[in-house]
PDB file of N, CA and C in Angstrom:
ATOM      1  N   UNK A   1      13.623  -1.114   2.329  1.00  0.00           N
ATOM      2  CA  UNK A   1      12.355  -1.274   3.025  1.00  0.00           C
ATOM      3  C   UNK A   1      11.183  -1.314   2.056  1.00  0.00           C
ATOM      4  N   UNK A   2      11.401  -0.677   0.888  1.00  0.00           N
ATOM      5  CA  UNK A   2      10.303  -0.578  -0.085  1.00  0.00           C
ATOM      6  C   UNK A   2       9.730  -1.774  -0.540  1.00  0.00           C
ATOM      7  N   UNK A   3      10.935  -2.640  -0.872  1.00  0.00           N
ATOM      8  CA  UNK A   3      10.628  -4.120  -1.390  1.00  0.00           C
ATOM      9  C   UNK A   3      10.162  -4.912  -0.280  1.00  0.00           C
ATOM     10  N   UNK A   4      10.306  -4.969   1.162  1.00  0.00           N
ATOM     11  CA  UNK A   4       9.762  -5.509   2.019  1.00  0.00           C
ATOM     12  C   UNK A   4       8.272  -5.261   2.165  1.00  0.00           C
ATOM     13  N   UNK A   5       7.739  -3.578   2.251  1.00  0.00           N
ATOM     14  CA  UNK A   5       6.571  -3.227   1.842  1.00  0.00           C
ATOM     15  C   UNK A   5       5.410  -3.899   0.669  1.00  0.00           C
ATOM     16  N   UNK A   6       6.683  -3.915  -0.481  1.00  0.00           N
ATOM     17  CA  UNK A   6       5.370  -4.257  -1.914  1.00  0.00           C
ATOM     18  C   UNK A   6       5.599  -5.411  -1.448  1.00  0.00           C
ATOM     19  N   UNK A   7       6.010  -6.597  -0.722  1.00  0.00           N
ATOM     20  CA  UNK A   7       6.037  -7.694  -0.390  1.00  0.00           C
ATOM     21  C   UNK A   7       4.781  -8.097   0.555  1.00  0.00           C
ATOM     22  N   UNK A   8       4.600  -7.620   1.380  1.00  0.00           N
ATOM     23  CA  UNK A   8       3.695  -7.490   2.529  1.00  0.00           C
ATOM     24  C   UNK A   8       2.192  -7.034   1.680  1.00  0.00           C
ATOM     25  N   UNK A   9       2.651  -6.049   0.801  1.00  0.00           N
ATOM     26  CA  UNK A   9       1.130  -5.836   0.129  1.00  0.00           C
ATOM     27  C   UNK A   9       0.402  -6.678  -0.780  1.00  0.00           C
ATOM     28  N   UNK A  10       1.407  -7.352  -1.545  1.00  0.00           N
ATOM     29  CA  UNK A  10       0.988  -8.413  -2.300  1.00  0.00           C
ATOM     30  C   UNK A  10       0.212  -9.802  -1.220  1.00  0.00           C
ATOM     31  N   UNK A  11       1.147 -10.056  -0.174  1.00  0.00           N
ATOM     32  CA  UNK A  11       0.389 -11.266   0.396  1.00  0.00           C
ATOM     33  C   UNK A  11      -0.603 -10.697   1.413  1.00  0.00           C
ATOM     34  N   UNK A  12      -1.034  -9.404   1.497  1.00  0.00           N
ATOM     35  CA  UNK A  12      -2.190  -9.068   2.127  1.00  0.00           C
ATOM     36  C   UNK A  12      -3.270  -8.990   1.096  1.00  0.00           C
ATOM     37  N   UNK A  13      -2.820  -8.528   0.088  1.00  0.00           N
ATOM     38  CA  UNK A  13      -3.708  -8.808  -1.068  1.00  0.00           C
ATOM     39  C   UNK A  13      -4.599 -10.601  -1.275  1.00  0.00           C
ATOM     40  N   UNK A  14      -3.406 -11.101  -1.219  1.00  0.00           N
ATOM     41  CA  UNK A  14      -3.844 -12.970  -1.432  1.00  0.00           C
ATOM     42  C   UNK A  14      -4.532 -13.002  -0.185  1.00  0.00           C
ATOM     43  N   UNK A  15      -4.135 -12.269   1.265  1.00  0.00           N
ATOM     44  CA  UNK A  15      -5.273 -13.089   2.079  1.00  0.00           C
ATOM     45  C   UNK A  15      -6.369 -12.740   2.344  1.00  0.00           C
ATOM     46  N   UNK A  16      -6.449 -11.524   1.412  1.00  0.00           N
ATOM     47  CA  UNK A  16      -8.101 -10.796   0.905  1.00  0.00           C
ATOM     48  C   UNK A  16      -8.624 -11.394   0.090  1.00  0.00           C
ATOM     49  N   UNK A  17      -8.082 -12.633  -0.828  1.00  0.00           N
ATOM     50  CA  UNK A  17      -8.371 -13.134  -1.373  1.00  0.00           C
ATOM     51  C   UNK A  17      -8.611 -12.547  -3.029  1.00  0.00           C
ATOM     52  N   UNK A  18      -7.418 -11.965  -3.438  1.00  0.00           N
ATOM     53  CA  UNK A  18      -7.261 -11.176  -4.679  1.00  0.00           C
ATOM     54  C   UNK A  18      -6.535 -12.146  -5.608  1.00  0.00           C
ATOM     55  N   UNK A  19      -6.798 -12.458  -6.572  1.00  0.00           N
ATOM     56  CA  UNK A  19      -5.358 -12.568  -7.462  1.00  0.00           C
ATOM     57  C   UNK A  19      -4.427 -11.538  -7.351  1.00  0.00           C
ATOM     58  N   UNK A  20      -3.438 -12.238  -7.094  1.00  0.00           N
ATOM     59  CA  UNK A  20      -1.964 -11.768  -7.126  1.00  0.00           C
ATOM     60  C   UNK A  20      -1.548 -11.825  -8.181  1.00  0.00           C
ATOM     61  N   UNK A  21      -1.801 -13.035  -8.658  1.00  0.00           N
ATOM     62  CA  UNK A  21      -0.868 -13.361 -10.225  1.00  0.00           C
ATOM     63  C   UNK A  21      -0.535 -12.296 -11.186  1.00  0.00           C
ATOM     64  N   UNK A  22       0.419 -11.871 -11.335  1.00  0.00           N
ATOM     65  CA  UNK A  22       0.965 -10.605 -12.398  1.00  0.00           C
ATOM     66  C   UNK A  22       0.766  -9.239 -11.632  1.00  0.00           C
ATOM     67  N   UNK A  23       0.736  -9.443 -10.238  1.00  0.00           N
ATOM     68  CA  UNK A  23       0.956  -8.139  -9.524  1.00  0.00           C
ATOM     69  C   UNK A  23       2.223  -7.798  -9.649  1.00  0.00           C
ATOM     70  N   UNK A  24       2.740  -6.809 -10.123  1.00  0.00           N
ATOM     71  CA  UNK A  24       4.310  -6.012  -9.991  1.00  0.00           C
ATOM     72  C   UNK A  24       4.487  -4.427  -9.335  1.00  0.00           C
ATOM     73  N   UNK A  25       5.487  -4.136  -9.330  1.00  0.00           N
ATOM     74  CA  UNK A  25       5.405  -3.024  -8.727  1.00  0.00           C
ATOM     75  C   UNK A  25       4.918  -1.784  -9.612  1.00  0.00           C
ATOM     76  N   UNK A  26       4.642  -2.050 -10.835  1.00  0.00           N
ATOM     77  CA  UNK A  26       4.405  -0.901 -11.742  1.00  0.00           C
ATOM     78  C   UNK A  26       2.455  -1.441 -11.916  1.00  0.00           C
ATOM     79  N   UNK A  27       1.823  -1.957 -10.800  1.00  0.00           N
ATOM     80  CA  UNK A  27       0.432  -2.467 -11.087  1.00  0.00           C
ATOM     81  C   UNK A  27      -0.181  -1.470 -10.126  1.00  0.00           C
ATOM     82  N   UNK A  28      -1.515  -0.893 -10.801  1.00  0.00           N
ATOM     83  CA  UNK A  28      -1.870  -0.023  -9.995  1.00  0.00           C
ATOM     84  C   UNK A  28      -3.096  -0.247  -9.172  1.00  0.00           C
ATOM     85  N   UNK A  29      -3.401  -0.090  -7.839  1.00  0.00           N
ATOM     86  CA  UNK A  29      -3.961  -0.334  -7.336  1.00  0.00           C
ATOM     87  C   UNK A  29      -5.493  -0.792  -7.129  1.00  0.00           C
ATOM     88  N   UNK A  30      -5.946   0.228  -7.996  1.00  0.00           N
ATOM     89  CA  UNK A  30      -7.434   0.404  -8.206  1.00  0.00           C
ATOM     90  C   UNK A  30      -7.728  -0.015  -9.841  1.00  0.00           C
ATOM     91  N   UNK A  31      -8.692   0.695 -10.432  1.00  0.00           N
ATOM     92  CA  UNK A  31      -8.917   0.347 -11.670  1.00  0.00           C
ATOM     93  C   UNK A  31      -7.831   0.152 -12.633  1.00  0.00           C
ATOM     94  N   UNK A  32      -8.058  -0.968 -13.464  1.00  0.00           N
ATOM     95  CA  UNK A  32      -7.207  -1.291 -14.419  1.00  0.00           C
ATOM     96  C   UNK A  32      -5.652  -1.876 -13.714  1.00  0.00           C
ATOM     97  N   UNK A  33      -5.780  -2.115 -12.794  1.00  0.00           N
ATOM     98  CA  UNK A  33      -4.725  -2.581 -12.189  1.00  0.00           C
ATOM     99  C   UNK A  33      -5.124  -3.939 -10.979  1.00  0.00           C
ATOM    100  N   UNK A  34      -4.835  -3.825  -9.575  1.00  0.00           N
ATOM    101  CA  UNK A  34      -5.381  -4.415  -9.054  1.00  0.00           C
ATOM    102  C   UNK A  34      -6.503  -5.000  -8.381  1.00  0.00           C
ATOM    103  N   UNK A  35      -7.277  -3.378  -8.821  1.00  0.00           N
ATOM    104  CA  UNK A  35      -8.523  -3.592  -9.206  1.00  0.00           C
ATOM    105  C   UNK A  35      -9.508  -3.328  -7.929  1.00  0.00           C
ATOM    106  N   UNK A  36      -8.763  -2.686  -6.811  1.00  0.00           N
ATOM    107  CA  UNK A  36      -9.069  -2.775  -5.657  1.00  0.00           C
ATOM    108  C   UNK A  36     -10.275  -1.564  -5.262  1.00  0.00           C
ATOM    109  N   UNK A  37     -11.769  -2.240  -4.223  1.00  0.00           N
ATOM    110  CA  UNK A  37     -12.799  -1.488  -4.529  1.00  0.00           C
ATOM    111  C   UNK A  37     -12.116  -0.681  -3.109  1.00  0.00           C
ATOM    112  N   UNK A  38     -13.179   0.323  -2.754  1.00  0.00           N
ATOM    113  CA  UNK A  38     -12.982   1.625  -1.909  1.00  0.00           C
ATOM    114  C   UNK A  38     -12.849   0.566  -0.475  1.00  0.00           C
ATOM    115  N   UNK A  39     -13.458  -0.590   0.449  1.00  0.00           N
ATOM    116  CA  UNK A  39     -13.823  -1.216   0.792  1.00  0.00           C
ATOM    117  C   UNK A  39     -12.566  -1.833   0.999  1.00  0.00           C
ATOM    118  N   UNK A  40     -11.709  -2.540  -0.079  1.00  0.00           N
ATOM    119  CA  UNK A  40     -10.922  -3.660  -0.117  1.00  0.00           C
ATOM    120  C   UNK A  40      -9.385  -2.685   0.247  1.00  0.00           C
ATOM    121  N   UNK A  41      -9.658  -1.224  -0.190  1.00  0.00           N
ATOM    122  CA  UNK A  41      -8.334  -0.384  -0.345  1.00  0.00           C
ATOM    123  C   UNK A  41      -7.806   0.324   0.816  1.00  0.00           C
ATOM    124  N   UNK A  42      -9.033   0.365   2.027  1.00  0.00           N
ATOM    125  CA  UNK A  42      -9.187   0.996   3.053  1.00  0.00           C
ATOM    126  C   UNK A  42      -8.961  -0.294   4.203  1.00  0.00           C
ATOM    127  N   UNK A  43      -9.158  -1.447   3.906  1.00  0.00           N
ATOM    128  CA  UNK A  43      -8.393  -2.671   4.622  1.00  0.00           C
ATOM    129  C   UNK A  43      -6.837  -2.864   4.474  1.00  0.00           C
ATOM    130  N   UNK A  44      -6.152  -2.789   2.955  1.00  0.00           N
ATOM    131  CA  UNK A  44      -5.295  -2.709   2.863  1.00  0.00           C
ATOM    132  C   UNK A  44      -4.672  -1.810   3.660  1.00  0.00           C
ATOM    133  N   UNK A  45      -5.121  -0.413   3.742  1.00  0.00           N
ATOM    134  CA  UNK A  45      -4.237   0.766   3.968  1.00  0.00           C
ATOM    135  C   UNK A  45      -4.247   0.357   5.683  1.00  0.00           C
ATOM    136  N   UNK A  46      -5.382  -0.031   6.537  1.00  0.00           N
ATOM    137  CA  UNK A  46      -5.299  -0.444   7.758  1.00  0.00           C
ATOM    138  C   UNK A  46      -3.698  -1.494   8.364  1.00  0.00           C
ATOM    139  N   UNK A  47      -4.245  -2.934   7.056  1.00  0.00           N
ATOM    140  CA  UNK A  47      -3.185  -3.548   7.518  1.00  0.00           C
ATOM    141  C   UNK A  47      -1.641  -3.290   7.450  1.00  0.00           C
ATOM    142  N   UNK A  48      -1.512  -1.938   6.261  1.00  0.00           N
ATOM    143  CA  UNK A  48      -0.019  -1.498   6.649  1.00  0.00           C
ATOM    144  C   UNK A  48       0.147  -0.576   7.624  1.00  0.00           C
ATOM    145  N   UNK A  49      -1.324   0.636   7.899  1.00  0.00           N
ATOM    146  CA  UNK A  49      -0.748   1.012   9.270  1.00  0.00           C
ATOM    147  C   UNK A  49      -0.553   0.673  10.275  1.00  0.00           C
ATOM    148  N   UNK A  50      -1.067  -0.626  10.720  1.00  0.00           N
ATOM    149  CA  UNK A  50      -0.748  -1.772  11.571  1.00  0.00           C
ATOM    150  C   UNK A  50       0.746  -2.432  11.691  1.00  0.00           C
ATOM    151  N   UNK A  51       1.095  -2.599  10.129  1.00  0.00           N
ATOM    152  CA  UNK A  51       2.317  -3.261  10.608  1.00  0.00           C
ATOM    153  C   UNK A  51       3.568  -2.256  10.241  1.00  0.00           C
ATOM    154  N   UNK A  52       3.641  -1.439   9.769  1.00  0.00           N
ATOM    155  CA  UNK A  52       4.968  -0.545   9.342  1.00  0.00           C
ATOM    156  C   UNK A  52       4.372   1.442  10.208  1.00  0.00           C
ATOM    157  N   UNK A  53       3.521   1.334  11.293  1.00  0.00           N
ATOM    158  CA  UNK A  53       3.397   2.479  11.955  1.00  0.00           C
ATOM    159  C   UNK A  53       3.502   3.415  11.454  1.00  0.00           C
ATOM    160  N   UNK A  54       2.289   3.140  10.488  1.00  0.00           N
ATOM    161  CA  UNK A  54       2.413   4.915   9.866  1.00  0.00           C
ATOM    162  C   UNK A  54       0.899   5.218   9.552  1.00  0.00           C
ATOM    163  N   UNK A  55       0.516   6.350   9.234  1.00  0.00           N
ATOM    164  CA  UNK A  55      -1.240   6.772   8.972  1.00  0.00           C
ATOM    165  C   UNK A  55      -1.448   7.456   7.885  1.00  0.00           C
ATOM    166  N   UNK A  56      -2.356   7.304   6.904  1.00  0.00           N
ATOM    167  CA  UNK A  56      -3.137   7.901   6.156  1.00  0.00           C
ATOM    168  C   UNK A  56      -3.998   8.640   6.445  1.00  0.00           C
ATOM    169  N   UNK A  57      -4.547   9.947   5.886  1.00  0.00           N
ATOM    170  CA  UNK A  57      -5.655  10.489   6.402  1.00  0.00           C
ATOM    171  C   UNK A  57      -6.550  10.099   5.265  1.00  0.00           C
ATOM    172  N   UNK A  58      -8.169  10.138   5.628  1.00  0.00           N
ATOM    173  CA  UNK A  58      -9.306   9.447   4.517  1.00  0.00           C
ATOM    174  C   UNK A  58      -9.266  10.313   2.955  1.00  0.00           C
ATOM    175  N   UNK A  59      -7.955  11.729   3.012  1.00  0.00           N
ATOM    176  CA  UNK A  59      -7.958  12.476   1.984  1.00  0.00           C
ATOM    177  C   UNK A  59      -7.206  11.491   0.819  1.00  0.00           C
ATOM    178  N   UNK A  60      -6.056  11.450   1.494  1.00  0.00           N
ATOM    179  CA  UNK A  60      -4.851  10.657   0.835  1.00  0.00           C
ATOM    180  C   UNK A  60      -5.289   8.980   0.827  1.00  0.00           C
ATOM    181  N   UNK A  61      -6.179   8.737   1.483  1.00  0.00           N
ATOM    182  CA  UNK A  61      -6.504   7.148   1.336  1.00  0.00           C
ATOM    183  C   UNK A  61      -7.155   7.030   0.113  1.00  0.00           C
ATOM    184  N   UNK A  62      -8.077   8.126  -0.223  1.00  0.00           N
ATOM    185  CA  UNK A  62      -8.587   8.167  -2.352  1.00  0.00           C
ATOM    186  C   UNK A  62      -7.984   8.148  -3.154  1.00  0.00           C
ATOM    187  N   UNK A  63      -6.713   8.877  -2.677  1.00  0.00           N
ATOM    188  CA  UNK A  63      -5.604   8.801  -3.673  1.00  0.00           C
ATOM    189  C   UNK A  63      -4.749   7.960  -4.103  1.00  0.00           C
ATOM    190  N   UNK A  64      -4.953   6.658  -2.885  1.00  0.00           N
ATOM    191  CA  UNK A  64      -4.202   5.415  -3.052  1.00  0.00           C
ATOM    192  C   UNK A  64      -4.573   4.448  -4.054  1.00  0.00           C
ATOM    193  N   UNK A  65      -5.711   4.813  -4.607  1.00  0.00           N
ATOM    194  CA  UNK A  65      -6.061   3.946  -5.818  1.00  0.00           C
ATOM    195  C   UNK A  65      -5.502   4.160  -7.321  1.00  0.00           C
ATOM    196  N   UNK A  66      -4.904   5.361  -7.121  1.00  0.00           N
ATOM    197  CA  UNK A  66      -3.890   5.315  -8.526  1.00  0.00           C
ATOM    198  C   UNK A  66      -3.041   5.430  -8.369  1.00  0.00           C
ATOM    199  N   UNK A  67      -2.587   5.046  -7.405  1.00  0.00           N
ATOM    200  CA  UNK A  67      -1.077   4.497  -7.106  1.00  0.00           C
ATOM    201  C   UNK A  67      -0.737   3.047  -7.466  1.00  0.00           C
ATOM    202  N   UNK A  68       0.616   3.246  -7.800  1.00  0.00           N
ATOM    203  CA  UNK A  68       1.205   1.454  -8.147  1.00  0.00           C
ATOM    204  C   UNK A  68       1.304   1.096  -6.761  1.00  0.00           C
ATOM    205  N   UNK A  69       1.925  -0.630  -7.087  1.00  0.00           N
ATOM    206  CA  UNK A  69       2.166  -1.202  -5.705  1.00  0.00           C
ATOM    207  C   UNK A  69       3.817  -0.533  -4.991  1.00  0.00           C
ATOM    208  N   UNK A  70       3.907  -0.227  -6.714  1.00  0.00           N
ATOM    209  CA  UNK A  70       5.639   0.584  -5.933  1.00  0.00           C
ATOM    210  C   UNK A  70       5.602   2.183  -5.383  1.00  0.00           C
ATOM    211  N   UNK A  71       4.748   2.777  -5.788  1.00  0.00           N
ATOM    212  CA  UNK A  71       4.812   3.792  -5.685  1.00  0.00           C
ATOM    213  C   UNK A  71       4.116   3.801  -4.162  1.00  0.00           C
ATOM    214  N   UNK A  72       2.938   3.031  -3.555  1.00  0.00           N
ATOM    215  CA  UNK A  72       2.451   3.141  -2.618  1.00  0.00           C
ATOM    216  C   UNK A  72       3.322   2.826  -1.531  1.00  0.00           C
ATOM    217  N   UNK A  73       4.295   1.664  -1.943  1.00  0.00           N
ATOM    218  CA  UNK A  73       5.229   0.913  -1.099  1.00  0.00           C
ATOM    219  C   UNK A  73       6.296   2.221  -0.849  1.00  0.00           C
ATOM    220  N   UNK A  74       6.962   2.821  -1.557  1.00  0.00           N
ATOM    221  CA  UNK A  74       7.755   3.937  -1.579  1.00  0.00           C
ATOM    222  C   UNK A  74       6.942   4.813  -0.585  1.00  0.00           C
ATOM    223  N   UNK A  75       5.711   5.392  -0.910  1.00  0.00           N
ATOM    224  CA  UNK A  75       4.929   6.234   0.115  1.00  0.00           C
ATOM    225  C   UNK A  75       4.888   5.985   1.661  1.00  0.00           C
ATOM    226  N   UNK A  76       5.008   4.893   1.512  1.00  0.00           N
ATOM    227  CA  UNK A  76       4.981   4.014   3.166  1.00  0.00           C
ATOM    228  C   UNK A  76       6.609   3.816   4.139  1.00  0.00           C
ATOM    229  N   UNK A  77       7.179   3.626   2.932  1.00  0.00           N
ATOM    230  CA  UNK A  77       8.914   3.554   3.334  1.00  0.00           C
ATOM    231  C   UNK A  77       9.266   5.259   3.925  1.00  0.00           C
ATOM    232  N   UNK A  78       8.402   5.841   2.829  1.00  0.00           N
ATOM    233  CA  UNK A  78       8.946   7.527   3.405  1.00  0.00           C
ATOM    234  C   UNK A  78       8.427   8.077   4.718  1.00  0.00           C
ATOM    235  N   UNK A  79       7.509   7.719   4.410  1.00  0.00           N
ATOM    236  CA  UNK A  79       6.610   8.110   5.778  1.00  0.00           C
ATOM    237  C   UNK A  79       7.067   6.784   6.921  1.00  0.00           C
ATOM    238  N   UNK A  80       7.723   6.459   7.146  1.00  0.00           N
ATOM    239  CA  UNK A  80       7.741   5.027   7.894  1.00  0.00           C
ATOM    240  C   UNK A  80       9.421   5.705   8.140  1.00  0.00           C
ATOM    241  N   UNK A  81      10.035   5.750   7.586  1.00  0.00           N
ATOM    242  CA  UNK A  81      11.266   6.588   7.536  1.00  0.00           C
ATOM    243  C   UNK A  81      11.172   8.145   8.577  1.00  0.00           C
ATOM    244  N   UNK A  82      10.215   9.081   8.334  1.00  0.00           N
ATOM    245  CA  UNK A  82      10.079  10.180   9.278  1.00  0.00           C
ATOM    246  C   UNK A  82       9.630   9.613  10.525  1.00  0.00           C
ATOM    247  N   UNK A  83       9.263   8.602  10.599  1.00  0.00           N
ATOM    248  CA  UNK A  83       8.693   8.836  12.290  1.00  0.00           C
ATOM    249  C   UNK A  83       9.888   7.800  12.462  1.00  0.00           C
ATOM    250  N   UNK A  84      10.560   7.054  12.245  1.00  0.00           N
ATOM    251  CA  UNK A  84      12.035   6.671  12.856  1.00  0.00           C
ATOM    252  C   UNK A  84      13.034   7.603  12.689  1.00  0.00           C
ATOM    253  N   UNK A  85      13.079   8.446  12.106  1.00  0.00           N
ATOM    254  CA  UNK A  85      14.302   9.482  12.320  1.00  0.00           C
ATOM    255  C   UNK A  85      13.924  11.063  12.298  1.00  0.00           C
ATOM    256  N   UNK A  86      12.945  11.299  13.401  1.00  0.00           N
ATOM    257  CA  UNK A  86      12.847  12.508  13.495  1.00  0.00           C
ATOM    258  C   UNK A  86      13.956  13.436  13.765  1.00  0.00           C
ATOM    259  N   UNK A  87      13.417  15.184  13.335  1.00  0.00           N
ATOM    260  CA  UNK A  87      14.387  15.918  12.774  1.00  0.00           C
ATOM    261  C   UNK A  87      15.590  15.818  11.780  1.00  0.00           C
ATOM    262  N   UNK A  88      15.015  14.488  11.031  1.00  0.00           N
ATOM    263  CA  UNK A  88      16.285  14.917   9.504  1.00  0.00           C
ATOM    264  C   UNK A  88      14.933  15.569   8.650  1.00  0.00           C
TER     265      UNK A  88
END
């Protein structure tokens, strides 16, 4: 599911109109990476709680800027993972 995730983030990225080009999963979100402002990072985080049913709170949404695209994608798989298999 992870790779389906950094998949989805990359082409939400392009239809924000970002370069993609040399996005990988070890690229980090915000500075020095994808470069993404407070504005552009808080759309992102919308359009995955939209499509993979899961929520951020505005604490952990600051924190998403030094995150990679893999590591965020992993964050989303886990949490996307507990609310389909509650009580493991």
């Amino acid at each position: 599911m992870s790779s389906e995730i950094s998949t989805f983030v990359v082409e939400s990225l392009k239809e924000m109109n970002y370069d993609v080009d040399g996005i990988t999963e070890t690229t980090t979100l915000g500075p020095a990476g994808a470069d993404l402002e407070s504005l552009a990072l808080a759309e992102l985080t919308v359009r995955v709680e939209d499509r993979f049913g899961v929520t951020f709170s505005e604490e952990e949404a600051e924190e998403l800027a030094g995150m990679t695209v893999g590591e965020f994608a992993a964050a989303v798989a886990a949490r996307a993972g507990q609310l389909s298999a509650p009580g493991e």
